[in-house]
Protein backbone atom coordinates (compact mmCIF):
# COMPACT_ATOMS: atom_id res chain seq x y z
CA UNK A 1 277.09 -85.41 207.83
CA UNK A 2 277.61 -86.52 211.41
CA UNK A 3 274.55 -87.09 213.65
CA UNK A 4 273.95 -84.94 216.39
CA UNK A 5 274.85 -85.97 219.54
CA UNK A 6 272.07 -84.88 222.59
CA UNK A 7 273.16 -84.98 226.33
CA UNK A 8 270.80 -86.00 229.15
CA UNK A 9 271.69 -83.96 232.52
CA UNK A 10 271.58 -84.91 235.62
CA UNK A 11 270.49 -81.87 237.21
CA UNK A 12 267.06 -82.46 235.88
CA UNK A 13 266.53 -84.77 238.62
CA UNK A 14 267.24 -81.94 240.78
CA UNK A 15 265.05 -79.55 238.78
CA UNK A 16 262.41 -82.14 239.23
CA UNK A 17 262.84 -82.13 243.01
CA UNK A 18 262.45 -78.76 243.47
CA UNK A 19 259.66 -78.28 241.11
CA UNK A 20 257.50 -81.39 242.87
CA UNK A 21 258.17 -79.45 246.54
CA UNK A 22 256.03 -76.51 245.07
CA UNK A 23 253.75 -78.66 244.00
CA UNK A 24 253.17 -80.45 247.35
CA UNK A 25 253.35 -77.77 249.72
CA UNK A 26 250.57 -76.00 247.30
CA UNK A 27 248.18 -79.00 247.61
CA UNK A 28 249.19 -79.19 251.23
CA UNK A 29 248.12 -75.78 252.04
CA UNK A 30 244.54 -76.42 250.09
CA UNK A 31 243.80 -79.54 251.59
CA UNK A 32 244.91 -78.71 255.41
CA UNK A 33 241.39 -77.64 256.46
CA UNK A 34 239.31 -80.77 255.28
CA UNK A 35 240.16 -83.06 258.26
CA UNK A 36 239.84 -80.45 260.95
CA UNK A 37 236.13 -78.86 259.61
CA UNK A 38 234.44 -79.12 262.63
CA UNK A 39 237.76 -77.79 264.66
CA UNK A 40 238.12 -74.85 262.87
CA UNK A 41 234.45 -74.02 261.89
CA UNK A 42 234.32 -73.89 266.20
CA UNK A 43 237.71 -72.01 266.36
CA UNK A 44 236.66 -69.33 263.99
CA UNK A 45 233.43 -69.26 264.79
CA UNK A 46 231.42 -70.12 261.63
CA UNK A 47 229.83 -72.92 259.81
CA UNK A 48 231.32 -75.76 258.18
CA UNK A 49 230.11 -74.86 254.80
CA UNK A 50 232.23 -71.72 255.33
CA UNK A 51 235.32 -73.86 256.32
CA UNK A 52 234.74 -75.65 253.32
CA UNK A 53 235.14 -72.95 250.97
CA UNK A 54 238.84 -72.35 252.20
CA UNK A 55 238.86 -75.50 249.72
CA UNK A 56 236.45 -74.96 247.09
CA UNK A 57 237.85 -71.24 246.60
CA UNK A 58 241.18 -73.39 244.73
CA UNK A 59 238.45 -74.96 242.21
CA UNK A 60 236.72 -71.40 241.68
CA UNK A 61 239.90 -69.88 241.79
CA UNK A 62 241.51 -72.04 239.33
CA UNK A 63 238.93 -71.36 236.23
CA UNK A 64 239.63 -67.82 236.20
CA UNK A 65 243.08 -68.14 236.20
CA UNK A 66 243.88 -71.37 234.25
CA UNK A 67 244.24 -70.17 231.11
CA UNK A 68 246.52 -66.61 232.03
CA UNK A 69 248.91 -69.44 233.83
CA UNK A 70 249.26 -70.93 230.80
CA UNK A 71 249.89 -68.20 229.03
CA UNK A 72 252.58 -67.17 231.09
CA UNK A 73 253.81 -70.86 231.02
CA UNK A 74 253.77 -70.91 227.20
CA UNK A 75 255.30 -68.09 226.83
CA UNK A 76 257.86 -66.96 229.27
CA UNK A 77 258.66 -70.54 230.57
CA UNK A 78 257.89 -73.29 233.88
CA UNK A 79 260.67 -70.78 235.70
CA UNK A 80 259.14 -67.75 235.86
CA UNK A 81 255.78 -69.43 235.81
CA UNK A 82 256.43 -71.64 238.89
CA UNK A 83 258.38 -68.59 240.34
CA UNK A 84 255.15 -67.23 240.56
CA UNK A 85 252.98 -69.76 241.64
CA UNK A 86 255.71 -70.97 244.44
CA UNK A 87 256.08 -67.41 245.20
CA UNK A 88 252.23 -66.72 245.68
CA UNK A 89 251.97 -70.38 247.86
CA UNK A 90 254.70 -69.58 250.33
CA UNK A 91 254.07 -65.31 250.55
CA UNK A 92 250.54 -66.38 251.35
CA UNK A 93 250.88 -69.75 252.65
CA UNK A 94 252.92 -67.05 255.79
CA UNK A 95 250.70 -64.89 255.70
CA UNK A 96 247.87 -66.96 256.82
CA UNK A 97 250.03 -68.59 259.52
CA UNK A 98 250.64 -65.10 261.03
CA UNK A 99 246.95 -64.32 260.98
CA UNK A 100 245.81 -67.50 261.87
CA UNK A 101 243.26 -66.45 264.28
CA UNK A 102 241.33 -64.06 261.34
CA UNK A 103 238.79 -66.61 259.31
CA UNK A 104 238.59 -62.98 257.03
CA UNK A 105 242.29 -63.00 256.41
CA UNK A 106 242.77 -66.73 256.11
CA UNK A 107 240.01 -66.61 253.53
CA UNK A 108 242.07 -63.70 251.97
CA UNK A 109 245.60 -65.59 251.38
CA UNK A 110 243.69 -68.83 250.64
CA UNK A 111 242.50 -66.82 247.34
CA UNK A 112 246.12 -65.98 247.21
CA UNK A 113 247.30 -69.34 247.48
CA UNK A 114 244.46 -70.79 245.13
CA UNK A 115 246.26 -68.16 242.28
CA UNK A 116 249.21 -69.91 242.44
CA UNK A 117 248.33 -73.24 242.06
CA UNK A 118 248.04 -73.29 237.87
CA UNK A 119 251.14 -71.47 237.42
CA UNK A 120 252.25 -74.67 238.99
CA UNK A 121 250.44 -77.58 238.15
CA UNK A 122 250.11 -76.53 234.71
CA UNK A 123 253.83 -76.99 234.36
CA UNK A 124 254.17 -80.73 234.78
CA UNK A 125 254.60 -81.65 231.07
CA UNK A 126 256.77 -78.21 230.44
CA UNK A 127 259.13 -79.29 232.84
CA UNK A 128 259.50 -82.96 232.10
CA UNK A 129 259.93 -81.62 228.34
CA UNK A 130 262.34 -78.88 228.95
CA UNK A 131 264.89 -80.82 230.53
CA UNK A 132 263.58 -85.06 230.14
CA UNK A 133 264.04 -86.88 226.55
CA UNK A 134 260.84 -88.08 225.15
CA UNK A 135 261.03 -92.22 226.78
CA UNK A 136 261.32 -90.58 230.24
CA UNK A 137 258.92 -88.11 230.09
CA UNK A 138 255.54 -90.01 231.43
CA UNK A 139 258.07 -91.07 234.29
CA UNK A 140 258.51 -87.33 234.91
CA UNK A 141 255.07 -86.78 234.85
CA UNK A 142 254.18 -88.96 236.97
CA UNK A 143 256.61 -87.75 239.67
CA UNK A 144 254.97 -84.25 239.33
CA UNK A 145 251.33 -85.87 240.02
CA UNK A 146 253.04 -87.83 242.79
CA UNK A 147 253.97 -84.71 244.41
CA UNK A 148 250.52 -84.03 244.33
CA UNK A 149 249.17 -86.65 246.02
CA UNK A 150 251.69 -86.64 248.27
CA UNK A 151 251.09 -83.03 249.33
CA UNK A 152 247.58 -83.98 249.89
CA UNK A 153 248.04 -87.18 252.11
CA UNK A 154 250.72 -85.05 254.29
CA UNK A 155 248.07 -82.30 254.57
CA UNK A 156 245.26 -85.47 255.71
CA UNK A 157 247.51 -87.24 258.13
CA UNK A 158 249.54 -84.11 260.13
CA UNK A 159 247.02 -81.33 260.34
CA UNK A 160 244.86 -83.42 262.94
CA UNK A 161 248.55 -84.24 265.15
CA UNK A 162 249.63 -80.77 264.55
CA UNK A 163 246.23 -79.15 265.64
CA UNK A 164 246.19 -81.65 268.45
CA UNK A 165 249.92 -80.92 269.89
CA UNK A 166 250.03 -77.10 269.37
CA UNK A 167 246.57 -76.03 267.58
CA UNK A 168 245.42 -74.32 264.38
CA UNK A 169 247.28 -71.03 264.48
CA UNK A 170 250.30 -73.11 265.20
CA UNK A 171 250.08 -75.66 262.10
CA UNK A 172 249.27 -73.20 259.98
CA UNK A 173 252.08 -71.22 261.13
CA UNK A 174 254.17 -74.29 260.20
CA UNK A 175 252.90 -74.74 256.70
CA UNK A 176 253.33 -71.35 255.96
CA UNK A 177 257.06 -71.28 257.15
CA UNK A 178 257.55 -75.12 255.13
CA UNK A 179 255.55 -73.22 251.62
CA UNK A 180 258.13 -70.31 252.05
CA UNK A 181 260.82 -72.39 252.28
CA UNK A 182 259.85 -74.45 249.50
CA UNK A 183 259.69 -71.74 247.41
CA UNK A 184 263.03 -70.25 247.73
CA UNK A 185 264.19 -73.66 247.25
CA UNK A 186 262.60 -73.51 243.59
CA UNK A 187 264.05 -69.76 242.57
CA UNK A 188 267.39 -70.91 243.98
CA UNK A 189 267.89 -74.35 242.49
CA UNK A 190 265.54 -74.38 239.33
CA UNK A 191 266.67 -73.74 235.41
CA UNK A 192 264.84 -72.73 232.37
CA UNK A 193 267.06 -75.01 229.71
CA UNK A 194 269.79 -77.63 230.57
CA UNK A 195 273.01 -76.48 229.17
CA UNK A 196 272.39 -78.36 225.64
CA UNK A 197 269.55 -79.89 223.99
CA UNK A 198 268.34 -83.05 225.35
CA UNK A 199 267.05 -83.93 221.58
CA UNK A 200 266.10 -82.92 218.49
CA UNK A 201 263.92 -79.65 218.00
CA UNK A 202 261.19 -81.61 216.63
CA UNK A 203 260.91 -82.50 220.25
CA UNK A 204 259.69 -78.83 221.55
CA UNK A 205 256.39 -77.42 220.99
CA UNK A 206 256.50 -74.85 218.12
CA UNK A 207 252.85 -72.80 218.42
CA UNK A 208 252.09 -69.98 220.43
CA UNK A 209 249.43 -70.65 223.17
CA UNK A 210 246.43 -69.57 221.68
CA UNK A 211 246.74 -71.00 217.50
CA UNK A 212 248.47 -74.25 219.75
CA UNK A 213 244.89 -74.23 221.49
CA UNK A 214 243.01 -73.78 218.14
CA UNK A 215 244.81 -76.96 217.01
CA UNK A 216 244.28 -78.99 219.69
CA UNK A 217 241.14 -78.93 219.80
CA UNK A 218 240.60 -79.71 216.23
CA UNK A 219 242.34 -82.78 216.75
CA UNK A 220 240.02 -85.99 217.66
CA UNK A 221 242.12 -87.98 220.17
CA UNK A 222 242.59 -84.78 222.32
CA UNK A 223 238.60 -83.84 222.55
CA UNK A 224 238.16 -87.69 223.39
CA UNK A 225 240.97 -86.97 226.34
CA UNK A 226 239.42 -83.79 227.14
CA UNK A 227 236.33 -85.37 228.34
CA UNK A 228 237.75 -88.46 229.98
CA UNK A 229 239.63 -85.94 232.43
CA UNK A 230 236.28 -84.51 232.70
CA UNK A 231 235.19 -87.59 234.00
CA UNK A 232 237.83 -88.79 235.71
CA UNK A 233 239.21 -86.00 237.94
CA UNK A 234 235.75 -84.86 238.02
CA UNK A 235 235.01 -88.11 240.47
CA UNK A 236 238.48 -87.83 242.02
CA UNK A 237 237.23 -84.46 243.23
CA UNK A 238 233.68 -85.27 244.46
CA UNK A 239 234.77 -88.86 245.94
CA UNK A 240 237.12 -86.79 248.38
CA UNK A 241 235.22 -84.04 248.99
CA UNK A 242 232.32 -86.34 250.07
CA UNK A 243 234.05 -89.46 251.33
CA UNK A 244 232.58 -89.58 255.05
CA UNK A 245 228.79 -88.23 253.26
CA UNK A 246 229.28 -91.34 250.98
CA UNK A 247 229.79 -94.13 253.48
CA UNK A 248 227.41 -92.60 256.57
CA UNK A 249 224.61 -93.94 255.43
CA UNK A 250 226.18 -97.43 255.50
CA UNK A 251 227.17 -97.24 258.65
CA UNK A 252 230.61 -96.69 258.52
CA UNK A 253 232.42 -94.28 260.98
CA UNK A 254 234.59 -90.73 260.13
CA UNK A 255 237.41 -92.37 261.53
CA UNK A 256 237.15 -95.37 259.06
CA UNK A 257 236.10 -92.50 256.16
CA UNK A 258 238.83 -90.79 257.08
CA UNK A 259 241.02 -94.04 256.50
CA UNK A 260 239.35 -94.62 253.35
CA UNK A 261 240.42 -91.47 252.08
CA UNK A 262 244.03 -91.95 253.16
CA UNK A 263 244.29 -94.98 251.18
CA UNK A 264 242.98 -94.16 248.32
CA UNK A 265 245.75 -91.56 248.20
CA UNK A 266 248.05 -93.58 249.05
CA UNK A 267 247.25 -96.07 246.63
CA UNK A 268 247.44 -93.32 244.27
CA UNK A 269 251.16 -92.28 244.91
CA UNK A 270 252.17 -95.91 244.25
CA UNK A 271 250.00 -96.05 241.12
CA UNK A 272 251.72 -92.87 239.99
CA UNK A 273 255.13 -94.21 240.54
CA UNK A 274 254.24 -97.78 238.79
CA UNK A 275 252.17 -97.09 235.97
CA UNK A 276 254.08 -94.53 234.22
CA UNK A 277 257.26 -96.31 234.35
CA UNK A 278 255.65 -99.15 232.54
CA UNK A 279 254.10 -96.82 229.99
CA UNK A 280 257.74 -95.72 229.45
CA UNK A 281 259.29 -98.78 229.15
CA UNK A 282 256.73 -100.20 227.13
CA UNK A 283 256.57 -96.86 225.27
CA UNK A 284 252.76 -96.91 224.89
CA UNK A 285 250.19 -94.32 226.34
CA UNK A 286 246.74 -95.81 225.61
CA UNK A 287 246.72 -99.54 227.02
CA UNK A 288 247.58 -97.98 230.05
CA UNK A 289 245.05 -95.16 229.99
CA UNK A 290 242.13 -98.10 229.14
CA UNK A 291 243.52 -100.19 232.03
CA UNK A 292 243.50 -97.58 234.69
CA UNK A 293 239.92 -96.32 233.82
CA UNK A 294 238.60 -99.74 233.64
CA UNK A 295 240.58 -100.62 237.17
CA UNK A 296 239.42 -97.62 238.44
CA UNK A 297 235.33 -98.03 237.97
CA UNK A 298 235.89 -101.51 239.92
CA UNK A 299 237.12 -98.99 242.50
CA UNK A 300 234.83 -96.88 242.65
CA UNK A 301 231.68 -99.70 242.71
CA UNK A 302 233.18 -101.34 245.66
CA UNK A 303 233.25 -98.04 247.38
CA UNK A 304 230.15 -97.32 246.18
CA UNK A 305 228.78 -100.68 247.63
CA UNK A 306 230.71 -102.20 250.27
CA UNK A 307 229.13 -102.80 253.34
CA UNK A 308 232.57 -104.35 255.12
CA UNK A 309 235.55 -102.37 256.15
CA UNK A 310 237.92 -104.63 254.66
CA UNK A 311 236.19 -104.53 251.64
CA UNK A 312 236.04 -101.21 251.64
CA UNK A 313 239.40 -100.12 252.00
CA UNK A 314 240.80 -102.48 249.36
CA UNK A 315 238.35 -100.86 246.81
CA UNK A 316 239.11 -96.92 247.99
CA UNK A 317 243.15 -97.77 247.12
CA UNK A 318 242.34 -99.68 244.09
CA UNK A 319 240.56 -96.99 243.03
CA UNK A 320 243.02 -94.00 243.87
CA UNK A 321 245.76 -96.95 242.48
CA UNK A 322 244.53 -96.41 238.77
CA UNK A 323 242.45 -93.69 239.06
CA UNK A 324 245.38 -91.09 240.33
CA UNK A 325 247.69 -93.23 238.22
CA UNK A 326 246.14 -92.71 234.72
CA UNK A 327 246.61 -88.30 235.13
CA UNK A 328 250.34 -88.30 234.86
CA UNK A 329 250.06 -91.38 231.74
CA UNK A 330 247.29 -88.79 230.44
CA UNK A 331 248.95 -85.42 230.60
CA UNK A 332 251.65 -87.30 228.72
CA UNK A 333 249.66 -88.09 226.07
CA UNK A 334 247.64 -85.02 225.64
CA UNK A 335 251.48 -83.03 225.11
CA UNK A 336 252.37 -85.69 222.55
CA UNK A 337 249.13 -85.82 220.61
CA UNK A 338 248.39 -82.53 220.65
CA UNK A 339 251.67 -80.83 219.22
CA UNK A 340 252.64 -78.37 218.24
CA UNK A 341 250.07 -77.06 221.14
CA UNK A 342 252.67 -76.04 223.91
CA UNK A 343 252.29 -77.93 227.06
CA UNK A 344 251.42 -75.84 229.43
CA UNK A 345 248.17 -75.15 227.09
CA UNK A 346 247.30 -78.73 226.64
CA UNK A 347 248.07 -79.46 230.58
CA UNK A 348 245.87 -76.81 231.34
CA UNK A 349 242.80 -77.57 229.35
CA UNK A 350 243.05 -81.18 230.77
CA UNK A 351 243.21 -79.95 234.27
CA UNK A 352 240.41 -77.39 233.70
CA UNK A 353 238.10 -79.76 232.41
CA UNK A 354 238.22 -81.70 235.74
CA UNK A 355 237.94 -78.52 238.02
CA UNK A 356 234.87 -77.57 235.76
CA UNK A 357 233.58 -81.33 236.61
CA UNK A 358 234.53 -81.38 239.90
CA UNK A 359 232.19 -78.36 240.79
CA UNK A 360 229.62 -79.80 239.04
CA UNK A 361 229.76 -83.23 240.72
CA UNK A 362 230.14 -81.72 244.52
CA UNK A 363 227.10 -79.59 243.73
CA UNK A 364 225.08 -82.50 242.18
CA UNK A 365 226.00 -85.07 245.16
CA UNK A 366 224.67 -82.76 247.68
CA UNK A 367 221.45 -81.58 245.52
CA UNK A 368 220.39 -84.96 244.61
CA UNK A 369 221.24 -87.33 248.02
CA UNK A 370 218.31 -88.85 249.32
CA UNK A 371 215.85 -87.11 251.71
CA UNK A 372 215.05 -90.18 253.94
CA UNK A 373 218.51 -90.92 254.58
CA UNK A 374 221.26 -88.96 253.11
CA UNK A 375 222.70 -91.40 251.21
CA UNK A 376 224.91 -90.84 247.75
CA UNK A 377 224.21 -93.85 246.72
CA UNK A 378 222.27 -92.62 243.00
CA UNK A 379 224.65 -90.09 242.15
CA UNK A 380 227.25 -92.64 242.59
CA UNK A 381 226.00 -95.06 240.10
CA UNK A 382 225.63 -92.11 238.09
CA UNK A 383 229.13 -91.77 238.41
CA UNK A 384 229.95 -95.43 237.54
CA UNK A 385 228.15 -95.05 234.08
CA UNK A 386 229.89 -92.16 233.29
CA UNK A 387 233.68 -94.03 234.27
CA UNK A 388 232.12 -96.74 231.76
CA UNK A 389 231.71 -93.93 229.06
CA UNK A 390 235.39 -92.78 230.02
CA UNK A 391 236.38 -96.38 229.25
CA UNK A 392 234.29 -96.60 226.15
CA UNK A 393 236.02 -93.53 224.63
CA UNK A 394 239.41 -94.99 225.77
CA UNK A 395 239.19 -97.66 223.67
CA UNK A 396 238.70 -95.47 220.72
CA UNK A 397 241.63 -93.38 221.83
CA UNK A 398 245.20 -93.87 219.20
CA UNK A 399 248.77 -93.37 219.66
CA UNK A 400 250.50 -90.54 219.09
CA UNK A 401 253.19 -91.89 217.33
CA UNK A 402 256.27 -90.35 218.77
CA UNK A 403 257.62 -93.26 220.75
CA UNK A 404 259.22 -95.95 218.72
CA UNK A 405 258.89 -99.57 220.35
């Protein structure tokens, strides 16, 4: 009998596009209050902490609602499921630009927003598997997280000029137009299937969500990746969050935090792009996944440390280099480990874990700074010993087996 012959499309690249402007103008609209606090906690009349919530309402938000977006992925597809989330991000995302001057309302279609976001991010893998063969797929991963990251660093370096130039009724007016925009774009250019397989069937998940779930977690290597994203994103979300708190103390300035922040997401986009190239050519998951944790926690004590702004800012984009870099290389691995799961399941679990972390870490930084002078210094090192753990259970991580050298 003759082989079959599979065809690789090149509208995925397109599908891809599409699918990573959800993604960034959904990360856009959650970050776009952390560099103006102060400006809009005076604007709308109320305190920072309530300013801040804008942002924490996407963590809250996103265990609730995790694991019915993945349901939906699962089971009706990354179309309809990104529909959704795209459609939620840019209804919303205009709705708070037309009621920009109501902290009640903004609140309101921030929660909106937030609801969105795991229909979306929960689709990276289901994407990159619907319509990428198997050697690209960490590559297509990784451009999803990049959209991420990107989304974020746009949200960090224009709100302050837009705010500045035309103020905060008028950039959010702006995001909300760009989020509406960007969502149409998805619904009008994005496909369920290419028009023939892109492999064999083996390739595609075969469980439903919930027995998929139920045998993923039974299986070693994914609990061991379940709590490195634990760790991981869990410091990714508590070293942002708390950048300027961290380096205060040391003397360092909230323009300079500010900076350090940038490049550590900046550092992160190229990781993102590098690493899981490599992992594709190379067609291994794990050294990568060892070398970004362990690259990462060098990161993260030099930030932790550093009393010079030089050194500083080298060790904020080393860190967001491998730390950023090692989610797409791990969401990767978690689909190909933990099949049949579906991926939308096993993306979700992995992202949950570091939203239930990342809570947990915020909270914990602020509880336990010290009283004299504020400094973050303890939980930090706390921090660094739990990256070492990460690396620890890394190295005891296998591969899946599904790439050929």
């Amino acid at each position: 009998m003759e082989a079959p012959s599979y065809k690789v499309y090149g509208y995925r690249w397109a599908v891809l596009a599409v699918f990573m402007l959800a993604v960034a103008f959904n990360q856009l609209l959650w970050i776009s209050f952390a560099p103006i606090t102060s400006a809009a906690a005076a604007y709308y009349h109320v305190s920072d902490l309530a300013i801040g919530m804008l942002s924490l309402s996407f963590m809250a938000t996103y265990l609730v609602v995790s694991v019915p977006a993945s349901w939906v992925i699962d089971t009706f597809g990354f179309r309809v499921a990104v529909g959704i989330g795209a459609g939620l991000t840019g209804v919303f995302g205009l709705m708070r630009g037309l009621a920009a001057s109501n902290y009640t309302l903004v609140l309101v279609a921030q929660i909106g927003i937030a609801i969105g976001q795991p229909f979306i991010l929960n689709a990276v893998t289901k994407v990159s598997a619907r319509w990428f063969p198997l050697k690209e797929r960490a590559t297509a991963a990784g451009m999803g997280s990049l959209a991420v990251y990107v989304g974020i660093l746009a949200g960090l370096a224009l709100t302050p000029w837009l705010v500045l130039h035309g103020g905060i009724a008028s950039a959010l007016l702006v995001y909300g137009v760009g989020s509406f925009i960007a969502g149409a774009a998805f619904l009008t250019v994005a496909r369920e299937y290419p028009p023939s397989p892109i492999g064999p069937p083996e390739d595609e998940e075969r469980a439903l969500m919930f027995d998929g779930l139920k045998q993923a977690l039974r299986k070693r290597e994914f609990v061991l990746l379940m709590a490195i994203f634990f760790i991981g994103l869990g410091v990714f979300n508590a070293v942002t969050t708390w950048i300027e708190e961290i380096l205060r103390p040391r003397g360092f300035s909230s323009v300079i935090a500010g900076n350090a922040g940038g490049l550590m997401i900046l550092g992160g986009v190229i990781g993102a792009v590098i690493l899981p190239i490599l992992s594709d050519r190379y067609r291994r998951r794990v050294p990568f996944i060892i070398v970004a944790i362990a690259g990462a926690t060098v990161g993260l004590v030099g930030v932790t440390f550093a009393t010079s702004t030089g050194l500083l800012m080298l060790s904020a984009a080393v860190l967001g280099f491998f730390l950023l870099s090692s989610g797409p290389i791990g969401f990767q691995y978690g689909a190909e480990i933990a099949r049949p799961t579906p991926e939308g399941t096993s993306n979700g679990m992995l992202l949950l874990m570091g939203q239930v972390s990342g809570i947990g870490f915020i909270l914990a930084m602020d509880t336990f700074k010290t009283a004299a002078t504020g400094s973050m210094t303890p939980s930090l090192i706390v921090l660094i010993v739990l990256m070492l753990v990460g690396l620890v259970l890394a190295t005891r991580l296998r591969e899946s087996g599904l790439l050929k050298p």
